[in-house]
Each structure stands twice: as C-alpha cells, then as structure tokens.
N, C-alpha and C. Protein backbone atom coordinates (compact mmCIF):
# COMPACT_ATOMS: atom_id res chain seq x y z
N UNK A 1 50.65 -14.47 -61.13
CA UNK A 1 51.51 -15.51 -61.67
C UNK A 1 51.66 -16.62 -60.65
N UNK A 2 52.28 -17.56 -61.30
CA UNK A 2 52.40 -18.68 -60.63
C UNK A 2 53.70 -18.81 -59.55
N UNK A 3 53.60 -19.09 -58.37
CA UNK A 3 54.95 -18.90 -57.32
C UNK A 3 55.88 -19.74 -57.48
N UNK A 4 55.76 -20.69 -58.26
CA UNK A 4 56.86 -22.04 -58.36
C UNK A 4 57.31 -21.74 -59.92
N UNK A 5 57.06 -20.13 -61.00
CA UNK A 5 57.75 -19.72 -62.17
C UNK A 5 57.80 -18.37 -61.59
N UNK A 6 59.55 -18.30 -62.40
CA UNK A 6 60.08 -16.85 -61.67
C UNK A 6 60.78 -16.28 -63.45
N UNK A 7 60.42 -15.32 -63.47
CA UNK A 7 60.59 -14.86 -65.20
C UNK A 7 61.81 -13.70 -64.48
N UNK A 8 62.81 -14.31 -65.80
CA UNK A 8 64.37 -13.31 -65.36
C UNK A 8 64.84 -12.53 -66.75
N UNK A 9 65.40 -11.23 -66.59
CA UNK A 9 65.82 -10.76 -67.58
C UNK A 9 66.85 -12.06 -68.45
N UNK A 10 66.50 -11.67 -69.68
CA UNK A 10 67.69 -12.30 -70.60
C UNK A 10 67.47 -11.30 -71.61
N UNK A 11 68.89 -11.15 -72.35
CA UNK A 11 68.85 -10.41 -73.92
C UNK A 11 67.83 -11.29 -75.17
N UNK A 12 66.69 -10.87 -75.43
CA UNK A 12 66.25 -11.31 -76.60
C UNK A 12 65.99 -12.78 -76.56
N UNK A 13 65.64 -12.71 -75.34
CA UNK A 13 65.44 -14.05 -74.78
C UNK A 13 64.21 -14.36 -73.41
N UNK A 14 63.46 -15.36 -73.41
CA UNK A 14 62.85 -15.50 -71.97
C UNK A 14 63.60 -15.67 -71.31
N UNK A 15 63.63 -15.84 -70.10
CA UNK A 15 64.55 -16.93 -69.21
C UNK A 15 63.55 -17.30 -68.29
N UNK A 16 63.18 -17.95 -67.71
CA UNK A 16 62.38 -18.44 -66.18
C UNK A 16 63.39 -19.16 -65.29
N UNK A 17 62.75 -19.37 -64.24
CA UNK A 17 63.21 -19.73 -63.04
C UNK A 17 62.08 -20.81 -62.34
N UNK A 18 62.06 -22.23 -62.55
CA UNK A 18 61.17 -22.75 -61.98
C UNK A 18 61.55 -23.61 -61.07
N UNK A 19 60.38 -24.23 -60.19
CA UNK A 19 60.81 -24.81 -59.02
C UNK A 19 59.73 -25.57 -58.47
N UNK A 20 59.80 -26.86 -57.86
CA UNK A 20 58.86 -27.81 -57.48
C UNK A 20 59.33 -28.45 -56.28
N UNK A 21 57.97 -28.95 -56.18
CA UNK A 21 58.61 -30.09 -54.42
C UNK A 21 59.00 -31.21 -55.52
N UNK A 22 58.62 -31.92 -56.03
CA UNK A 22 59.46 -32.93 -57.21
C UNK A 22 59.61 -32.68 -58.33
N UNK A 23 59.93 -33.77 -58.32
CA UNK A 23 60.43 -33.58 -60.48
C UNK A 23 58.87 -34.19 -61.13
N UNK A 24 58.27 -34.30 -60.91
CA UNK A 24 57.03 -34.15 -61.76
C UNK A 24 56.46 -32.82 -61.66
N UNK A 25 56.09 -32.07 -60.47
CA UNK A 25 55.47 -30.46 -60.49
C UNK A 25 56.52 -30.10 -61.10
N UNK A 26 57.73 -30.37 -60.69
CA UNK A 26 59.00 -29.03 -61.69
C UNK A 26 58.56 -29.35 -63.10
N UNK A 27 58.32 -30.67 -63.52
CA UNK A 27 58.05 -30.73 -65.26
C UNK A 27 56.75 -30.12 -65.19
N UNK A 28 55.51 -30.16 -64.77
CA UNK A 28 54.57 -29.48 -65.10
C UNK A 28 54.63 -28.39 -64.96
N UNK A 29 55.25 -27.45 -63.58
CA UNK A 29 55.52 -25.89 -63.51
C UNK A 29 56.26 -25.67 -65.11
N UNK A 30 57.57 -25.79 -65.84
CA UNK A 30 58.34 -25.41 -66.84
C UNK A 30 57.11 -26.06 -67.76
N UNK A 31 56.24 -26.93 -67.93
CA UNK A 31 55.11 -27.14 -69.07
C UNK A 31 54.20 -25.55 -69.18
N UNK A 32 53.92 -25.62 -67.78
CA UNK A 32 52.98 -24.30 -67.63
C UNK A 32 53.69 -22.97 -67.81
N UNK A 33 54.79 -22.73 -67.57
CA UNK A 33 56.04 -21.46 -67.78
C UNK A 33 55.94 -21.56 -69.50
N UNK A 34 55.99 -22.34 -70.06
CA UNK A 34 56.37 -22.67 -71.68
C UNK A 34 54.95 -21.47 -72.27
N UNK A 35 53.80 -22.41 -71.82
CA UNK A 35 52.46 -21.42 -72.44
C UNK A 35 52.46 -20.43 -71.60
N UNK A 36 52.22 -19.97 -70.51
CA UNK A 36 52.51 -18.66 -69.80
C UNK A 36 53.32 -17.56 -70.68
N UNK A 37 54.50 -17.90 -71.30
CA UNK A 37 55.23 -17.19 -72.30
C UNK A 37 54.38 -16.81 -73.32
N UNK A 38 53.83 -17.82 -74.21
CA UNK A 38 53.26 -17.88 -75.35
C UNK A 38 51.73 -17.37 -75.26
N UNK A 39 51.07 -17.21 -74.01
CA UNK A 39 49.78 -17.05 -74.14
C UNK A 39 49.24 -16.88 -72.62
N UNK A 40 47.93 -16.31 -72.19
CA UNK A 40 47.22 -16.35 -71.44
C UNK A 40 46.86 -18.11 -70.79
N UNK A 41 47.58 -18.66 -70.25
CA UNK A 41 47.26 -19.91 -70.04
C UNK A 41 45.86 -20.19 -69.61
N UNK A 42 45.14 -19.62 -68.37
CA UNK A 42 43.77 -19.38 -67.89
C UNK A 42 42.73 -19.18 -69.01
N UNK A 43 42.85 -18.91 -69.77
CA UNK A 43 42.16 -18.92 -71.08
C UNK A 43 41.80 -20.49 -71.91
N UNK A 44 43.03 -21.49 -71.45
CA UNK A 44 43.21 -22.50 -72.33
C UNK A 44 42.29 -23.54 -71.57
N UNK A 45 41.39 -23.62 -72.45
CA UNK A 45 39.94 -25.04 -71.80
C UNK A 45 40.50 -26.55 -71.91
N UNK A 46 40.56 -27.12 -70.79
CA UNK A 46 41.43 -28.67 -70.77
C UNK A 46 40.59 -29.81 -71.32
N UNK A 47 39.65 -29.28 -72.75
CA UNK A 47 38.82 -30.33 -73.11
C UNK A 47 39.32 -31.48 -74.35
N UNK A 48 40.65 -31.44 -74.87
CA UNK A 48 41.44 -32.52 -75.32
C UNK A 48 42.15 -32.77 -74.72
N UNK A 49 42.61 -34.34 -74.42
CA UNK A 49 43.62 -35.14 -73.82
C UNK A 49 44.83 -35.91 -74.97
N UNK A 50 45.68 -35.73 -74.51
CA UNK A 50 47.06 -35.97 -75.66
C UNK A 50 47.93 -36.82 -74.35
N UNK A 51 48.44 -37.94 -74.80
CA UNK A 51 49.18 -38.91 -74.21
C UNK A 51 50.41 -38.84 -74.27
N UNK A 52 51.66 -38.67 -74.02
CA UNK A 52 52.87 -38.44 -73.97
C UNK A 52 53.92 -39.63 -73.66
N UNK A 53 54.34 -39.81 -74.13
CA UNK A 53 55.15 -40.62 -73.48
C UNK A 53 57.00 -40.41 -74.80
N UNK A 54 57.66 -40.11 -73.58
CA UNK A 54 59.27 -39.89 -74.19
C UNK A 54 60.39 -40.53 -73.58
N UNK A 55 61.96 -40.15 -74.18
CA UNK A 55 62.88 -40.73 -73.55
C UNK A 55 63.95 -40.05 -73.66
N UNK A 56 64.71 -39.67 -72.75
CA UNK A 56 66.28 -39.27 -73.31
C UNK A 56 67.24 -39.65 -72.23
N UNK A 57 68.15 -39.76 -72.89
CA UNK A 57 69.35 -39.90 -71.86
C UNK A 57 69.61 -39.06 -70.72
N UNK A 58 68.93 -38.10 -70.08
CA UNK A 58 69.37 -37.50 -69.27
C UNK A 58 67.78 -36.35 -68.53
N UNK A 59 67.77 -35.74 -67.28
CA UNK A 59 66.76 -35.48 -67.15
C UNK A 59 66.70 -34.17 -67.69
N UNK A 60 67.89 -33.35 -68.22
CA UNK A 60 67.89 -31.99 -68.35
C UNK A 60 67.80 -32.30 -70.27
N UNK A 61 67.81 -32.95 -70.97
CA UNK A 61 67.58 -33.58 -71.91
C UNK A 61 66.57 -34.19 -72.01
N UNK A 62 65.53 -35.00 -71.28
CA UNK A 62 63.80 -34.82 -71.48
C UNK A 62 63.12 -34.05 -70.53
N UNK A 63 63.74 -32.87 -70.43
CA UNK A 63 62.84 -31.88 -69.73
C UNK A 63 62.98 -30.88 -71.42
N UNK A 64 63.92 -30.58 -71.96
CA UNK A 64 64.14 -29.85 -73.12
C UNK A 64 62.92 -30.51 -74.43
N UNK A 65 62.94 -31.84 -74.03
CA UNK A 65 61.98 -32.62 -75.01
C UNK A 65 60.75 -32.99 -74.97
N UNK A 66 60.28 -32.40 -73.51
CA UNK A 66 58.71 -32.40 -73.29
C UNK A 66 58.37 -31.06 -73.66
N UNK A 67 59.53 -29.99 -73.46
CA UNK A 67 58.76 -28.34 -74.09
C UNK A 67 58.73 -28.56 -74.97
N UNK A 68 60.11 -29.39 -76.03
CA UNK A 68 59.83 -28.98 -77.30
C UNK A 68 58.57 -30.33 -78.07
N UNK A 69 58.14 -30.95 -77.21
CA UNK A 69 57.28 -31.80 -77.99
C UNK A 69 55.83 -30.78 -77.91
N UNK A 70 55.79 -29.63 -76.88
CA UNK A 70 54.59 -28.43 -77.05
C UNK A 70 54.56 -27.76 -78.39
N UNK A 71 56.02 -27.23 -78.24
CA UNK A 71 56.64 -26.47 -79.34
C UNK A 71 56.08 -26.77 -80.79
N UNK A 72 56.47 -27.83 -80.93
CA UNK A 72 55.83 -28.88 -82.16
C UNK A 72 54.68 -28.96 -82.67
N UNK A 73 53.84 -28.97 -81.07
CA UNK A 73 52.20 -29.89 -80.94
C UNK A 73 51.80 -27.63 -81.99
N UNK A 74 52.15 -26.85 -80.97
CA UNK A 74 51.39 -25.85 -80.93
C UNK A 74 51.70 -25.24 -83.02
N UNK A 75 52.92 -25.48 -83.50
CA UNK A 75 53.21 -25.39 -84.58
C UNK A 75 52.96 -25.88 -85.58
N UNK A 76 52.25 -27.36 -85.37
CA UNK A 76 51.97 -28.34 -86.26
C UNK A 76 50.40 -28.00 -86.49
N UNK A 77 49.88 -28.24 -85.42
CA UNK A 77 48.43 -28.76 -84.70
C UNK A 77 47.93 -27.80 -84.56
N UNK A 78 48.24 -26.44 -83.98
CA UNK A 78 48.04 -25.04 -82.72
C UNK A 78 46.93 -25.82 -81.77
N UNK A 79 48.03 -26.37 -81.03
CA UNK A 79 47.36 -27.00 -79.78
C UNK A 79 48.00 -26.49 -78.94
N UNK A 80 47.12 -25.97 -77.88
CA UNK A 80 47.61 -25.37 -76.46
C UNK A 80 47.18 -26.22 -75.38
N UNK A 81 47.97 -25.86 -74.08
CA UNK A 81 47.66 -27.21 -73.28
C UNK A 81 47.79 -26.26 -71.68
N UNK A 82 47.02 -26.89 -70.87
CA UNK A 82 46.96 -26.02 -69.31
C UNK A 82 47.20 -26.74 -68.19
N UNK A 83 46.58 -28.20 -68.54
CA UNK A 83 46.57 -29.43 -67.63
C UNK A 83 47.72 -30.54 -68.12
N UNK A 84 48.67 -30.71 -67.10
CA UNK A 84 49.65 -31.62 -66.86
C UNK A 84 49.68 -32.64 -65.98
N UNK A 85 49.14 -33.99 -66.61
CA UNK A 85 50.02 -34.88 -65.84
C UNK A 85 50.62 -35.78 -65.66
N UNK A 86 51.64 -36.13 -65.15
CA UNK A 86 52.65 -36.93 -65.40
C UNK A 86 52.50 -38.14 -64.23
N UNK A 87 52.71 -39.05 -65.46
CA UNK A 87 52.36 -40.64 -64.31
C UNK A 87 53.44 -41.15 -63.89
N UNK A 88 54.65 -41.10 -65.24
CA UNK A 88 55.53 -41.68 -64.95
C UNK A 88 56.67 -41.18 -65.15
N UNK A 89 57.70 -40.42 -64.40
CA UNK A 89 59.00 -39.77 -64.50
C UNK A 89 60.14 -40.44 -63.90
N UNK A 90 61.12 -40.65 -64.89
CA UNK A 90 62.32 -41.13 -64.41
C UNK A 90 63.47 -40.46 -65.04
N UNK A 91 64.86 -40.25 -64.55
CA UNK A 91 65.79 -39.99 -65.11
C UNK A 91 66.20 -39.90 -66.84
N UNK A 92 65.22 -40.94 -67.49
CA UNK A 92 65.45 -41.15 -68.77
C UNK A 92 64.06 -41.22 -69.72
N UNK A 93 63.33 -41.08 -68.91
CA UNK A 93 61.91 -40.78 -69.51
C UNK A 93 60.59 -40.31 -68.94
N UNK A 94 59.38 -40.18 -69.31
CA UNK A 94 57.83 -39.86 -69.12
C UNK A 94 56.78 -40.41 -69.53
N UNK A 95 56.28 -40.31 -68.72
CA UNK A 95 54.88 -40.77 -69.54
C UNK A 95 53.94 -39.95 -68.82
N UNK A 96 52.88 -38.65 -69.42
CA UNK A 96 51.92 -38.18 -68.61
C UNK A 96 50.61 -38.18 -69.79
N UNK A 97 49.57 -37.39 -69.46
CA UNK A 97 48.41 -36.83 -70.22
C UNK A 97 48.82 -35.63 -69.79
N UNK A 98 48.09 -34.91 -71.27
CA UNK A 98 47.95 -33.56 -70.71
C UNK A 98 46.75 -32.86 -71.79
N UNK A 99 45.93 -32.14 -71.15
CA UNK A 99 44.74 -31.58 -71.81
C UNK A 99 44.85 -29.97 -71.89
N UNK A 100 44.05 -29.72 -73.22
CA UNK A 100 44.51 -28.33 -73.71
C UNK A 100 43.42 -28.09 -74.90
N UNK A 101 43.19 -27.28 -75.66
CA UNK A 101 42.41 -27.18 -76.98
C UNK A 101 43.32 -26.89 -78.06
N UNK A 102 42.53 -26.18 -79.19
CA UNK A 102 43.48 -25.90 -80.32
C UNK A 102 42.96 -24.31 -80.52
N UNK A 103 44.03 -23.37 -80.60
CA UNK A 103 44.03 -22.40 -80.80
C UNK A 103 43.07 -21.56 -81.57
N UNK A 104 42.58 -20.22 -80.79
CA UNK A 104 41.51 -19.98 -81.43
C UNK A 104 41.87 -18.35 -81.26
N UNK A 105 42.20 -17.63 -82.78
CA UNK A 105 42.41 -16.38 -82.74
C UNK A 105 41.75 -15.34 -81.37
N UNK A 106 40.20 -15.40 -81.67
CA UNK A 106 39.64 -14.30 -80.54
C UNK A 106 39.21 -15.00 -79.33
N UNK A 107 40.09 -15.82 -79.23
CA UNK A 107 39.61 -16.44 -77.65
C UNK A 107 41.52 -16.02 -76.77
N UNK A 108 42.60 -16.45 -77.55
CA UNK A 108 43.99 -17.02 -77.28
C UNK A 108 44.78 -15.97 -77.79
N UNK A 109 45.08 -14.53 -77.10
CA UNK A 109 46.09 -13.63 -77.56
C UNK A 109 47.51 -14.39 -77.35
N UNK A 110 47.93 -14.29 -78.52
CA UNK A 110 49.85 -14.72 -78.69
C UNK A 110 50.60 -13.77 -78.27
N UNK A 111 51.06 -13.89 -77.15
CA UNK A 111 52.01 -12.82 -76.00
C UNK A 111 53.19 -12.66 -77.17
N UNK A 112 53.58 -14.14 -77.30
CA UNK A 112 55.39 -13.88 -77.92
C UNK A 112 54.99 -15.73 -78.72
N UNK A 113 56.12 -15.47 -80.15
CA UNK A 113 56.27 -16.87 -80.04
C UNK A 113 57.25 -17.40 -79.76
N UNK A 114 57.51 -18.28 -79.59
CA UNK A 114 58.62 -19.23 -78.99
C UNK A 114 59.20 -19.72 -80.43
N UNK A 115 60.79 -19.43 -80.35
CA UNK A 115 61.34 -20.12 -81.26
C UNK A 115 61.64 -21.26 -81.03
N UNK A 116 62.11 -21.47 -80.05
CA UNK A 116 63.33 -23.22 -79.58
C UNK A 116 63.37 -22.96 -78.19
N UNK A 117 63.64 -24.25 -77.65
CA UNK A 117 63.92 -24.06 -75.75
C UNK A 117 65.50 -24.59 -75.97
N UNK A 118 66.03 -23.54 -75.41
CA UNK A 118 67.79 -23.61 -75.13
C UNK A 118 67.66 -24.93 -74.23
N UNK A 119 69.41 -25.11 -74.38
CA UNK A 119 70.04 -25.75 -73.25
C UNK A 119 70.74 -25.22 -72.54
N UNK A 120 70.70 -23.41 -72.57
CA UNK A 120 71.67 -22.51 -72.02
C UNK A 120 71.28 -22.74 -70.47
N UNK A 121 72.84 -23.02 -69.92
CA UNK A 121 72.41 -22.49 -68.27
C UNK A 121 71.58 -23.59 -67.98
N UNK A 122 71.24 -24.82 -68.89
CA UNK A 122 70.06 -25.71 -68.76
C UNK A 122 70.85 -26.53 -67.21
N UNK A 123 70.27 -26.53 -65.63
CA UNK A 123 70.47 -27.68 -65.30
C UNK A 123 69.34 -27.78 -64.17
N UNK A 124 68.53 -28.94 -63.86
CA UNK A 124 68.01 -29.25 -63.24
C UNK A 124 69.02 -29.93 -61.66
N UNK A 125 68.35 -29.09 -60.54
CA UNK A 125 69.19 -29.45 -59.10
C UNK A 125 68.15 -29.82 -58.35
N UNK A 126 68.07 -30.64 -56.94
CA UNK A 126 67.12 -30.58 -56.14
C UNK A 126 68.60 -30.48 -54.79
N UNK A 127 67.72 -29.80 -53.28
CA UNK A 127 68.07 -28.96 -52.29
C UNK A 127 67.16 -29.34 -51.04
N UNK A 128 67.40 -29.95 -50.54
CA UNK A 128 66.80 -29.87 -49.03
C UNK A 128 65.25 -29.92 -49.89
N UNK A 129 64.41 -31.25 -50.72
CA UNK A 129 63.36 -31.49 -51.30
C UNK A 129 62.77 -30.45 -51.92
N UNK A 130 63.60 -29.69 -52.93
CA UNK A 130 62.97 -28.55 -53.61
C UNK A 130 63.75 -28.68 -54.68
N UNK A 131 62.91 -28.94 -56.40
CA UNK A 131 64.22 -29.05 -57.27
C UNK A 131 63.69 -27.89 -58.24
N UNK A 132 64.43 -27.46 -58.95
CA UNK A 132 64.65 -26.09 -59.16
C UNK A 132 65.40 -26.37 -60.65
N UNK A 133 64.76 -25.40 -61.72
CA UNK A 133 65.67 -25.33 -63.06
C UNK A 133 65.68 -24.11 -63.68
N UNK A 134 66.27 -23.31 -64.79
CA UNK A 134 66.57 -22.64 -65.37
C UNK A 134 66.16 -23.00 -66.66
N UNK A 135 64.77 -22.26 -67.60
CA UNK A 135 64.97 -22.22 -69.09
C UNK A 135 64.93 -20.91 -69.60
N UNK A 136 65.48 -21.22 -70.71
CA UNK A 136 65.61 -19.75 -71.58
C UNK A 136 64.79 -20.18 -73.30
N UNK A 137 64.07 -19.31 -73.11
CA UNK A 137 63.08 -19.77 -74.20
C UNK A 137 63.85 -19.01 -75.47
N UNK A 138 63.66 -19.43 -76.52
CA UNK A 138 64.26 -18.70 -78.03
C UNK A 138 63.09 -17.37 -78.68
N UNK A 139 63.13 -16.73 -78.71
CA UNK A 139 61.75 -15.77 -78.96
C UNK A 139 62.19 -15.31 -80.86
C-alpha cells in the first residue's frame, strides 16, 4: 500500500487516513485512497485523459467534490482513474487532468462499492509542512 493512505477501522464504513507534503499530493493521495477502496488501482491503464476543473466554498468541501465527481464518473461512465494531476489548487477550487480507462469485468475486480464520501470527521489540517485528512467512505 501506499505510505501517505492509512485505512482505519469504522462500523460499516471505510475510513482512511491520508497525508501529503501539500495540498495537491493530499488531493491526489485521497483520489488514489477513493479507487484503492473500490478496486486494484495498479491494474487501472492511464490511457484516457478527463479534465477537471471545480469549485466550492471551502477546501474540505472540494476535496468531498473531487471524490464525488469519481463517484459519478465511475457510476455513470465506469471510468476508473490511477493518474492525478492537479495544476491548479486553491482554497475554493481545481483544476487537474487525470487519466484512467473504463471498467472492464475480467481485467478490474470490485473490492467494495462506494456509496457516498461523508463529511464525517471531514477536516483537512497541515503541521510543520505535512497536511493530513480523514475520509470515511459510504460502502
């Protein structure tokens, strides 16, 4: 596994524990924690590119809205994604690429699905240049 996602007991629930030298790896670590849940990520070939760009009032509020714009992509589309990156992060919005394929029964075992990404416990902190968040995935 990955050292910057830390997977914690919850009741009937994921929870992770992620952590970055900035707030762009912390959004790509919790991008990569999201499919890590849902699937063998190492499996997922980065040969489509999907453009992103969002906004919310708050960073713990478009960090909730870049998982759930996966959430969406993988439900709508079954697009999975491995490669994150983010050009532009600010307090109130993003803009990255990120490359992934579309789901393919005997290639992509489904660990768990993801219902919704909480706001439980949701807060993004940074510490002596290390910022650090808490999600709890809906299963």
């Amino acid at each position: 596994m990955n050292e910057h996602i830390r997977f914690i007991d919850h009741t009937a629930d994921v929870g992770v524990i992620i952590s970055g030298q900035s707030l762009p790896e912390l959004f790509q670590h919790a991008a990569r924690s999201f499919f890590s849940v849902l699937t063998e990520v190492d499996q997922i070939q980065g040969n489509e590119a999907h453009k992103f760009s969002l906004e919310a009032p708050n960073l713990e509020e478009l960090l909730v809205s870049w998982l759930n714009e996966f959430l969406f992509l993988f439900e709508t589309q079954e697009l999975l994604f491995s490669r994150f990156d983010i050009k532009n992060l600010n307090p109130n919005g993003l803009e990255a690429t990120v490359w992934g394929e579309k789901y393919t029964p005997e290639k992509h075992l489904i660990k768990r699905i993801i219902k919704a990404v909480t706001f439980h416990k949701l807060a993004i902190t940074e510490k002596n240049g290390q910022w650090q968040t808490q999600i709890i995935y809906d299963l």
